[in-house]
C-alpha atoms as a PDB file:
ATOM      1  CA  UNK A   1      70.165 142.688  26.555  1.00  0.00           C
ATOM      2  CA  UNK A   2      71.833 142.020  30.018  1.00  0.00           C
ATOM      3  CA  UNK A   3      68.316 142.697  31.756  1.00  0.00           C
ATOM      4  CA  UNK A   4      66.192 140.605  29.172  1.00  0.00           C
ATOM      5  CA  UNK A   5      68.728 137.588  30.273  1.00  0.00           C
ATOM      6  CA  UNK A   6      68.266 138.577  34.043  1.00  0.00           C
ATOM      7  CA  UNK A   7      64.395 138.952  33.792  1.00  0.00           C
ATOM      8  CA  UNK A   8      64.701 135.292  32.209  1.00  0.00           C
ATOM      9  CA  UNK A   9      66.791 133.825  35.251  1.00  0.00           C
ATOM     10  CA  UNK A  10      64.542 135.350  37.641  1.00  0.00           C
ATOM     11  CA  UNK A  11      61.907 133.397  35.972  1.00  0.00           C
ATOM     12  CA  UNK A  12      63.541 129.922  35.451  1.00  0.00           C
ATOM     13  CA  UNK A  13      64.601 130.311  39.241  1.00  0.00           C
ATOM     14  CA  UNK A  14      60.876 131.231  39.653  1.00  0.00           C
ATOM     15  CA  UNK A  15      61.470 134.407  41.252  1.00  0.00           C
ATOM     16  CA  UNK A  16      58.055 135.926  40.071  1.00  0.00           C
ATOM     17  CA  UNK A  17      57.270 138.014  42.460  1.00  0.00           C
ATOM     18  CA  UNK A  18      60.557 139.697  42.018  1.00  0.00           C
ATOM     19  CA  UNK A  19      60.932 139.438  38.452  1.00  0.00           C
ATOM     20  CA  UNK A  20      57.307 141.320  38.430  1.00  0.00           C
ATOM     21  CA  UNK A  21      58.623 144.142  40.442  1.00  0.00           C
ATOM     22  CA  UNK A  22      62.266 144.425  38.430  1.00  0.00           C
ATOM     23  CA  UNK A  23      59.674 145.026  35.576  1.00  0.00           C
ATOM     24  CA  UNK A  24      57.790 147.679  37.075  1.00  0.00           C
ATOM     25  CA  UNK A  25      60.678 149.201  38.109  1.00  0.00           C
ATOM     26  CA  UNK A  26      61.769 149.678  34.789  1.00  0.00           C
ATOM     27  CA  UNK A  27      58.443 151.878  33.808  1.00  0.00           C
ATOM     28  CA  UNK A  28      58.555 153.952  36.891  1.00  0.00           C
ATOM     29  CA  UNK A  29      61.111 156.730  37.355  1.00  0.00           C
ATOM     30  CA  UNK A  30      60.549 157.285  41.103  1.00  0.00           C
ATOM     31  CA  UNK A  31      63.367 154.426  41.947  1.00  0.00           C
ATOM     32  CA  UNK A  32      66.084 155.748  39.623  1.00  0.00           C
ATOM     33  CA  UNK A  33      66.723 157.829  42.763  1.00  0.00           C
ATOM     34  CA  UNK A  34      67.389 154.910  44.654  1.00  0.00           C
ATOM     35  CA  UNK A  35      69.700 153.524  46.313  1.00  0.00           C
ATOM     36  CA  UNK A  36      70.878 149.604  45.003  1.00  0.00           C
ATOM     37  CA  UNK A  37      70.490 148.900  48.693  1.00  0.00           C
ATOM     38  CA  UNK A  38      66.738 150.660  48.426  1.00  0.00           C
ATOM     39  CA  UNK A  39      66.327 149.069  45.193  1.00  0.00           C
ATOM     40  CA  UNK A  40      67.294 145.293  45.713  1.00  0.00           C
ATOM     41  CA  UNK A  41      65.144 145.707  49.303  1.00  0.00           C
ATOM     42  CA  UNK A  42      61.740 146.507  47.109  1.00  0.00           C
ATOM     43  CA  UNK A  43      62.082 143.380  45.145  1.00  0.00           C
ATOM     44  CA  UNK A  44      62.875 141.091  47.761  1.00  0.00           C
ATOM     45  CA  UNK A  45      60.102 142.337  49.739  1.00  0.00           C
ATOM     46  CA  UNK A  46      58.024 142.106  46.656  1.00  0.00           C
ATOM     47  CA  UNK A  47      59.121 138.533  45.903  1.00  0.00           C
ATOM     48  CA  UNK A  48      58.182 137.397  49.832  1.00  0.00           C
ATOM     49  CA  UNK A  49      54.795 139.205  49.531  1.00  0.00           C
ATOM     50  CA  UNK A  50      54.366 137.351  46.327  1.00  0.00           C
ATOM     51  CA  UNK A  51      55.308 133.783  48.352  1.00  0.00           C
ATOM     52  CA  UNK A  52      53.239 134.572  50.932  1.00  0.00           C
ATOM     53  CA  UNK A  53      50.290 135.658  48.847  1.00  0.00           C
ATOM     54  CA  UNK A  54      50.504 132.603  46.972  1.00  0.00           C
ATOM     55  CA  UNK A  55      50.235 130.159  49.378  1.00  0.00           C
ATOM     56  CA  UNK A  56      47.379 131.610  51.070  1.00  0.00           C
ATOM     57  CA  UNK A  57      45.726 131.180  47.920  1.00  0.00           C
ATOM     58  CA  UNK A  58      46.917 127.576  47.640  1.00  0.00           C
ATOM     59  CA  UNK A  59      45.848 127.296  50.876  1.00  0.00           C
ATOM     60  CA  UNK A  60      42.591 128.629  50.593  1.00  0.00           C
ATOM     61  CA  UNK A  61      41.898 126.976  47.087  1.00  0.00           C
ATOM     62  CA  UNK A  62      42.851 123.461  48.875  1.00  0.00           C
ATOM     63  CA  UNK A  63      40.516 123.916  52.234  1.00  0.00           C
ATOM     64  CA  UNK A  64      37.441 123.893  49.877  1.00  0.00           C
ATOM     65  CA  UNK A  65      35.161 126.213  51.905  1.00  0.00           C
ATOM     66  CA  UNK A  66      31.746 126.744  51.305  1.00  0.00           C
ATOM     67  CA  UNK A  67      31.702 130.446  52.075  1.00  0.00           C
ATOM     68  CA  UNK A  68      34.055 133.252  51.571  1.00  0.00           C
ATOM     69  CA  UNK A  69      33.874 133.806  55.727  1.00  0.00           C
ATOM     70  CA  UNK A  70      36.230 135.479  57.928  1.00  0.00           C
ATOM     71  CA  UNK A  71      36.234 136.043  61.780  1.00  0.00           C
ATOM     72  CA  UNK A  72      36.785 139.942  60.817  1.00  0.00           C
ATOM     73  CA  UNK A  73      33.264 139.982  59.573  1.00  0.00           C
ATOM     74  CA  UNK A  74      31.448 137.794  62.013  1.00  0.00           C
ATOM     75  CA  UNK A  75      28.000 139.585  63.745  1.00  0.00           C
ATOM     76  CA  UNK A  76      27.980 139.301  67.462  1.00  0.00           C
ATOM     77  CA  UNK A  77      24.829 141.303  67.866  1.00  0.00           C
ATOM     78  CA  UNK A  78      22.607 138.478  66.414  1.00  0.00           C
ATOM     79  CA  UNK A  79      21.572 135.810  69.341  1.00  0.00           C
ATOM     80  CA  UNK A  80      23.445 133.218  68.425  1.00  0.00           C
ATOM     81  CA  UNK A  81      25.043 132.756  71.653  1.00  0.00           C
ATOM     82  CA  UNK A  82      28.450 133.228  70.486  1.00  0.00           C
ATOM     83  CA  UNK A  83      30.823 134.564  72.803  1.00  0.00           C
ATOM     84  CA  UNK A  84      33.301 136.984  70.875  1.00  0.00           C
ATOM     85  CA  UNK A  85      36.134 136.629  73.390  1.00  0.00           C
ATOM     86  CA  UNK A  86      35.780 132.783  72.677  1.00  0.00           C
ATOM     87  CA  UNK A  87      35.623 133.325  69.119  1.00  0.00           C
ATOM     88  CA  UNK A  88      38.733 135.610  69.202  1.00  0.00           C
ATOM     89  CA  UNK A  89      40.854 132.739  70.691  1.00  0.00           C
ATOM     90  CA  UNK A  90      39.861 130.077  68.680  1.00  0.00           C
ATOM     91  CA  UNK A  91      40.840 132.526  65.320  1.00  0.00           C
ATOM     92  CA  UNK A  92      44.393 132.475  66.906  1.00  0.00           C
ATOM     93  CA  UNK A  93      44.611 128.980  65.829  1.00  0.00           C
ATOM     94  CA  UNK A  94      46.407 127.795  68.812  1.00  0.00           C
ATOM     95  CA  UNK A  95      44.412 125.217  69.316  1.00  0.00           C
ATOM     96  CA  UNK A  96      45.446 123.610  66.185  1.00  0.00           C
ATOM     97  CA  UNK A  97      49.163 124.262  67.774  1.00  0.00           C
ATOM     98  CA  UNK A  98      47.945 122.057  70.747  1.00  0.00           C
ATOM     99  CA  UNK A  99      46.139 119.418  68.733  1.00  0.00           C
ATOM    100  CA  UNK A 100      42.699 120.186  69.758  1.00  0.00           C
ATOM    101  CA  UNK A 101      39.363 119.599  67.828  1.00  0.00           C
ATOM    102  CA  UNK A 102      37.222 122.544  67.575  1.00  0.00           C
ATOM    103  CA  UNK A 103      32.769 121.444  67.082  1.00  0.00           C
ATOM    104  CA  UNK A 104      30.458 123.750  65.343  1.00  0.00           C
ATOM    105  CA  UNK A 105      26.797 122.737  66.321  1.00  0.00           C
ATOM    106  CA  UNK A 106      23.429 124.139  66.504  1.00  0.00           C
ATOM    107  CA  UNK A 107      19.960 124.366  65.181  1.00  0.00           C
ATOM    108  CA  UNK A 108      19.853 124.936  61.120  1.00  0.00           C
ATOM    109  CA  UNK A 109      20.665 128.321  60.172  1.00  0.00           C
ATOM    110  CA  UNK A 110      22.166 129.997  63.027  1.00  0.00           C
ATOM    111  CA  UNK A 111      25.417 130.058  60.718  1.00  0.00           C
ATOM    112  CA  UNK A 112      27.591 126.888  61.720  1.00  0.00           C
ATOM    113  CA  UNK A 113      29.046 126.271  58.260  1.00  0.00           C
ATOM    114  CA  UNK A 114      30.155 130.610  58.034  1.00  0.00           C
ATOM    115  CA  UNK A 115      31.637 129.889  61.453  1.00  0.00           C
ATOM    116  CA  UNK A 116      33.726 126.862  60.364  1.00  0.00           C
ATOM    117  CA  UNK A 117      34.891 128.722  57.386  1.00  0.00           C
ATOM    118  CA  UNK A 118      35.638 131.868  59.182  1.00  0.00           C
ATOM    119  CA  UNK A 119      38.285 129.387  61.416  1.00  0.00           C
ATOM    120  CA  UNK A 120      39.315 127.599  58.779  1.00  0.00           C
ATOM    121  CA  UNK A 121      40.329 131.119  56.531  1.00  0.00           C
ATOM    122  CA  UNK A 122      42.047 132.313  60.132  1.00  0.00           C
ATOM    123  CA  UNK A 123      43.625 129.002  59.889  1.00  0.00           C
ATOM    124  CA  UNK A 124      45.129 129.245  56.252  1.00  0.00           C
ATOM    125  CA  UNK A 125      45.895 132.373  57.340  1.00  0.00           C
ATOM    126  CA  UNK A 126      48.306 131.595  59.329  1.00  0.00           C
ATOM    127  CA  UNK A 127      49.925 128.764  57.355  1.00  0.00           C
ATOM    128  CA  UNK A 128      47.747 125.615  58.668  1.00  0.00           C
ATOM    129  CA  UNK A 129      46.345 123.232  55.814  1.00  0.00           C
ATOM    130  CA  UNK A 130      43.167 123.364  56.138  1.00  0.00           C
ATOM    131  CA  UNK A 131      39.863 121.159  54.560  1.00  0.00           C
ATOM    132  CA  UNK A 132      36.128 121.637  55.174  1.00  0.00           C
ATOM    133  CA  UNK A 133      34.109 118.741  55.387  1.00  0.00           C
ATOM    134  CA  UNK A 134      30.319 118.299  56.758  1.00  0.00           C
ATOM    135  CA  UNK A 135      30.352 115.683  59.005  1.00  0.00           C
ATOM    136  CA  UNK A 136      28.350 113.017  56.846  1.00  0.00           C
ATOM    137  CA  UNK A 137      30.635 113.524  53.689  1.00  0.00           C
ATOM    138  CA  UNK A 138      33.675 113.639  55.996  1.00  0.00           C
ATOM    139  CA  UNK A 139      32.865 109.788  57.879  1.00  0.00           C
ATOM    140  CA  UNK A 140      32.416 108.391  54.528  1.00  0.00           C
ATOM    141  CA  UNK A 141      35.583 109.099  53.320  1.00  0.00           C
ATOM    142  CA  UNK A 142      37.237 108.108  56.232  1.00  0.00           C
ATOM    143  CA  UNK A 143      35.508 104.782  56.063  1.00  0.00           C
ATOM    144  CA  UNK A 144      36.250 104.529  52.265  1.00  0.00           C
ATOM    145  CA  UNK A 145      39.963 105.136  53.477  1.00  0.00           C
ATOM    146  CA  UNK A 146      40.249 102.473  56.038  1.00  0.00           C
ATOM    147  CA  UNK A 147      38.635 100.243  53.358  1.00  0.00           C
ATOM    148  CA  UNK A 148      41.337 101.070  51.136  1.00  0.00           C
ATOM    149  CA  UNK A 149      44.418 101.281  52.995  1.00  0.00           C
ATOM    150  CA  UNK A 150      44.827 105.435  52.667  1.00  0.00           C
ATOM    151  CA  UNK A 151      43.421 105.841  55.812  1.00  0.00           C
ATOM    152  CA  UNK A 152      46.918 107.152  57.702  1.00  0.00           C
ATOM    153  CA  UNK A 153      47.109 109.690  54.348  1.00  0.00           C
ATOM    154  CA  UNK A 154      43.595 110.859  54.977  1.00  0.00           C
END
Protein backbone atom coordinates (compact mmCIF):
# COMPACT_ATOMS: atom_id res chain seq x y z
CA UNK A 1 0.00 0.00 0.00
CA UNK A 2 2.87 2.41 1.08
CA UNK A 3 4.37 2.15 -2.60
CA UNK A 4 0.91 2.50 -4.46
CA UNK A 5 0.67 6.00 -2.34
CA UNK A 6 4.39 6.82 -3.29
CA UNK A 7 3.98 5.85 -7.04
CA UNK A 8 0.88 8.37 -6.76
CA UNK A 9 3.04 11.34 -5.26
CA UNK A 10 5.63 10.81 -7.73
CA UNK A 11 2.99 11.40 -10.22
CA UNK A 12 1.03 14.42 -8.78
CA UNK A 13 4.63 15.98 -8.27
CA UNK A 14 5.07 14.86 -11.94
CA UNK A 15 8.04 12.90 -11.36
CA UNK A 16 7.40 10.56 -14.45
CA UNK A 17 10.41 9.74 -15.43
CA UNK A 18 11.14 8.50 -12.00
CA UNK A 19 7.94 7.12 -11.11
CA UNK A 20 8.47 4.98 -14.55
CA UNK A 21 11.70 3.62 -13.35
CA UNK A 22 10.43 2.92 -9.44
CA UNK A 23 7.97 0.73 -11.52
CA UNK A 24 10.37 -1.15 -13.41
CA UNK A 25 12.28 -1.62 -10.61
CA UNK A 26 9.71 -3.43 -9.01
CA UNK A 27 9.58 -6.26 -11.98
CA UNK A 28 13.27 -6.63 -12.18
CA UNK A 29 15.25 -8.51 -9.53
CA UNK A 30 18.74 -7.33 -10.60
CA UNK A 31 18.38 -4.06 -8.16
CA UNK A 32 17.25 -5.93 -5.03
CA UNK A 33 21.05 -6.21 -4.72
CA UNK A 34 21.37 -2.69 -4.56
CA UNK A 35 22.38 -0.39 -2.63
CA UNK A 36 19.48 2.59 -1.55
CA UNK A 37 22.33 4.87 -2.54
CA UNK A 38 22.57 2.70 -6.07
CA UNK A 39 18.95 2.54 -6.11
CA UNK A 40 17.70 6.21 -5.50
CA UNK A 41 20.82 7.23 -8.13
CA UNK A 42 18.95 5.05 -11.10
CA UNK A 43 15.78 6.93 -10.70
CA UNK A 44 17.05 10.25 -10.47
CA UNK A 45 19.10 9.71 -13.41
CA UNK A 46 16.10 8.20 -15.01
CA UNK A 47 13.84 11.13 -14.08
CA UNK A 48 16.64 13.82 -15.67
CA UNK A 49 16.91 11.64 -18.84
CA UNK A 50 13.18 11.72 -18.92
CA UNK A 51 13.34 15.91 -18.55
CA UNK A 52 15.77 16.14 -20.91
CA UNK A 53 14.18 13.83 -23.43
CA UNK A 54 11.11 15.66 -23.16
CA UNK A 55 12.01 18.88 -23.96
CA UNK A 56 13.91 18.01 -26.93
CA UNK A 57 10.79 16.71 -28.12
CA UNK A 58 8.94 19.89 -27.16
CA UNK A 59 11.53 21.50 -28.72
CA UNK A 60 11.60 19.76 -31.79
CA UNK A 61 7.68 19.49 -32.07
CA UNK A 62 7.66 23.52 -31.65
CA UNK A 63 10.58 24.37 -34.42
CA UNK A 64 8.22 22.89 -37.11
CA UNK A 65 10.87 21.49 -39.49
CA UNK A 66 10.27 20.29 -42.73
CA UNK A 67 12.70 17.39 -42.62
CA UNK A 68 13.83 15.02 -40.02
CA UNK A 69 17.71 16.44 -40.78
CA UNK A 70 20.66 16.31 -38.67
CA UNK A 71 24.29 17.60 -39.20
CA UNK A 72 25.36 13.81 -38.23
CA UNK A 73 23.96 12.73 -41.51
CA UNK A 74 24.87 15.53 -43.83
CA UNK A 75 26.90 14.30 -47.36
CA UNK A 76 30.01 16.27 -47.95
CA UNK A 77 31.01 14.29 -50.97
CA UNK A 78 28.18 15.79 -53.15
CA UNK A 79 29.36 19.34 -54.80
CA UNK A 80 27.50 21.44 -53.00
CA UNK A 81 30.26 23.55 -51.94
CA UNK A 82 29.79 23.06 -48.38
CA UNK A 83 32.69 23.28 -46.29
CA UNK A 84 32.40 20.60 -43.38
CA UNK A 85 34.70 22.46 -40.99
CA UNK A 86 32.21 25.45 -41.51
CA UNK A 87 29.35 23.30 -41.09
CA UNK A 88 30.81 21.76 -37.87
CA UNK A 89 30.95 25.24 -36.21
CA UNK A 90 27.82 26.51 -37.08
CA UNK A 91 26.15 22.94 -35.44
CA UNK A 92 27.86 24.20 -32.17
CA UNK A 93 25.27 26.79 -32.05
CA UNK A 94 27.49 29.45 -30.81
CA UNK A 95 26.50 31.67 -33.04
CA UNK A 96 23.10 31.77 -31.67
CA UNK A 97 25.16 32.43 -28.19
CA UNK A 98 26.59 35.58 -29.99
CA UNK A 99 23.40 36.71 -31.66
CA UNK A 100 24.32 36.05 -35.15
CA UNK A 101 22.03 35.23 -38.20
CA UNK A 102 23.01 32.24 -40.06
CA UNK A 103 21.62 32.38 -44.46
CA UNK A 104 20.98 29.24 -46.31
CA UNK A 105 20.99 30.09 -50.14
CA UNK A 106 21.49 28.50 -53.39
CA UNK A 107 20.11 27.22 -56.59
CA UNK A 108 16.82 24.83 -56.05
CA UNK A 109 17.69 21.53 -54.87
CA UNK A 110 21.13 21.59 -53.69
CA UNK A 111 19.46 20.90 -50.14
CA UNK A 112 19.03 24.43 -48.37
CA UNK A 113 15.86 23.56 -46.46
CA UNK A 114 17.84 19.81 -45.03
CA UNK A 115 20.62 22.22 -44.13
CA UNK A 116 18.43 24.65 -42.12
CA UNK A 117 16.83 21.79 -40.39
CA UNK A 118 19.97 19.97 -39.70
CA UNK A 119 21.00 23.54 -37.60
CA UNK A 120 17.94 24.02 -36.32
CA UNK A 121 17.76 20.03 -34.73
CA UNK A 122 21.64 20.88 -33.49
CA UNK A 123 20.00 23.88 -32.13
CA UNK A 124 17.09 22.18 -30.09
CA UNK A 125 19.60 20.05 -29.27
CA UNK A 126 21.20 21.98 -27.25
CA UNK A 127 18.29 23.76 -25.56
CA UNK A 128 17.72 26.83 -28.13
CA UNK A 129 13.95 27.41 -29.26
CA UNK A 130 13.99 27.02 -32.43
CA UNK A 131 11.24 27.77 -35.61
CA UNK A 132 11.64 27.14 -39.35
CA UNK A 133 10.25 29.50 -41.58
CA UNK A 134 10.86 30.02 -45.56
CA UNK A 135 11.58 33.36 -46.05
CA UNK A 136 8.23 34.42 -47.89
CA UNK A 137 5.93 32.82 -45.13
CA UNK A 138 8.30 34.20 -42.47
CA UNK A 139 8.03 38.33 -43.83
CA UNK A 140 4.39 37.94 -43.87
CA UNK A 141 3.98 37.19 -40.52
CA UNK A 142 6.21 39.63 -39.39
CA UNK A 143 4.31 42.23 -41.31
CA UNK A 144 0.94 40.79 -40.03
CA UNK A 145 2.65 41.32 -36.51
CA UNK A 146 3.65 44.88 -36.80
CA UNK A 147 0.09 45.37 -38.15
CA UNK A 148 -1.20 43.98 -35.09
CA UNK A 149 0.83 45.07 -32.32
CA UNK A 150 2.56 41.33 -31.57
CA UNK A 151 5.37 42.25 -33.39
CA UNK A 152 7.98 42.45 -30.13
CA UNK A 153 6.28 38.69 -29.26
CA UNK A 154 7.05 37.49 -32.74
Amino acid sequence: MLLHNTLEHLHALRLRGMAAALEEQLISSAVTDLSFEDRIGFLVEREVTWRDNHRLQRLLRDAKLREDASVEDINFRAARGLDRSVLMRLATCEWIRQHQVVLVVGPTGVGKTYLACALGQAACRRGFSTRYYRIGRLLAELALARADGSYAKL
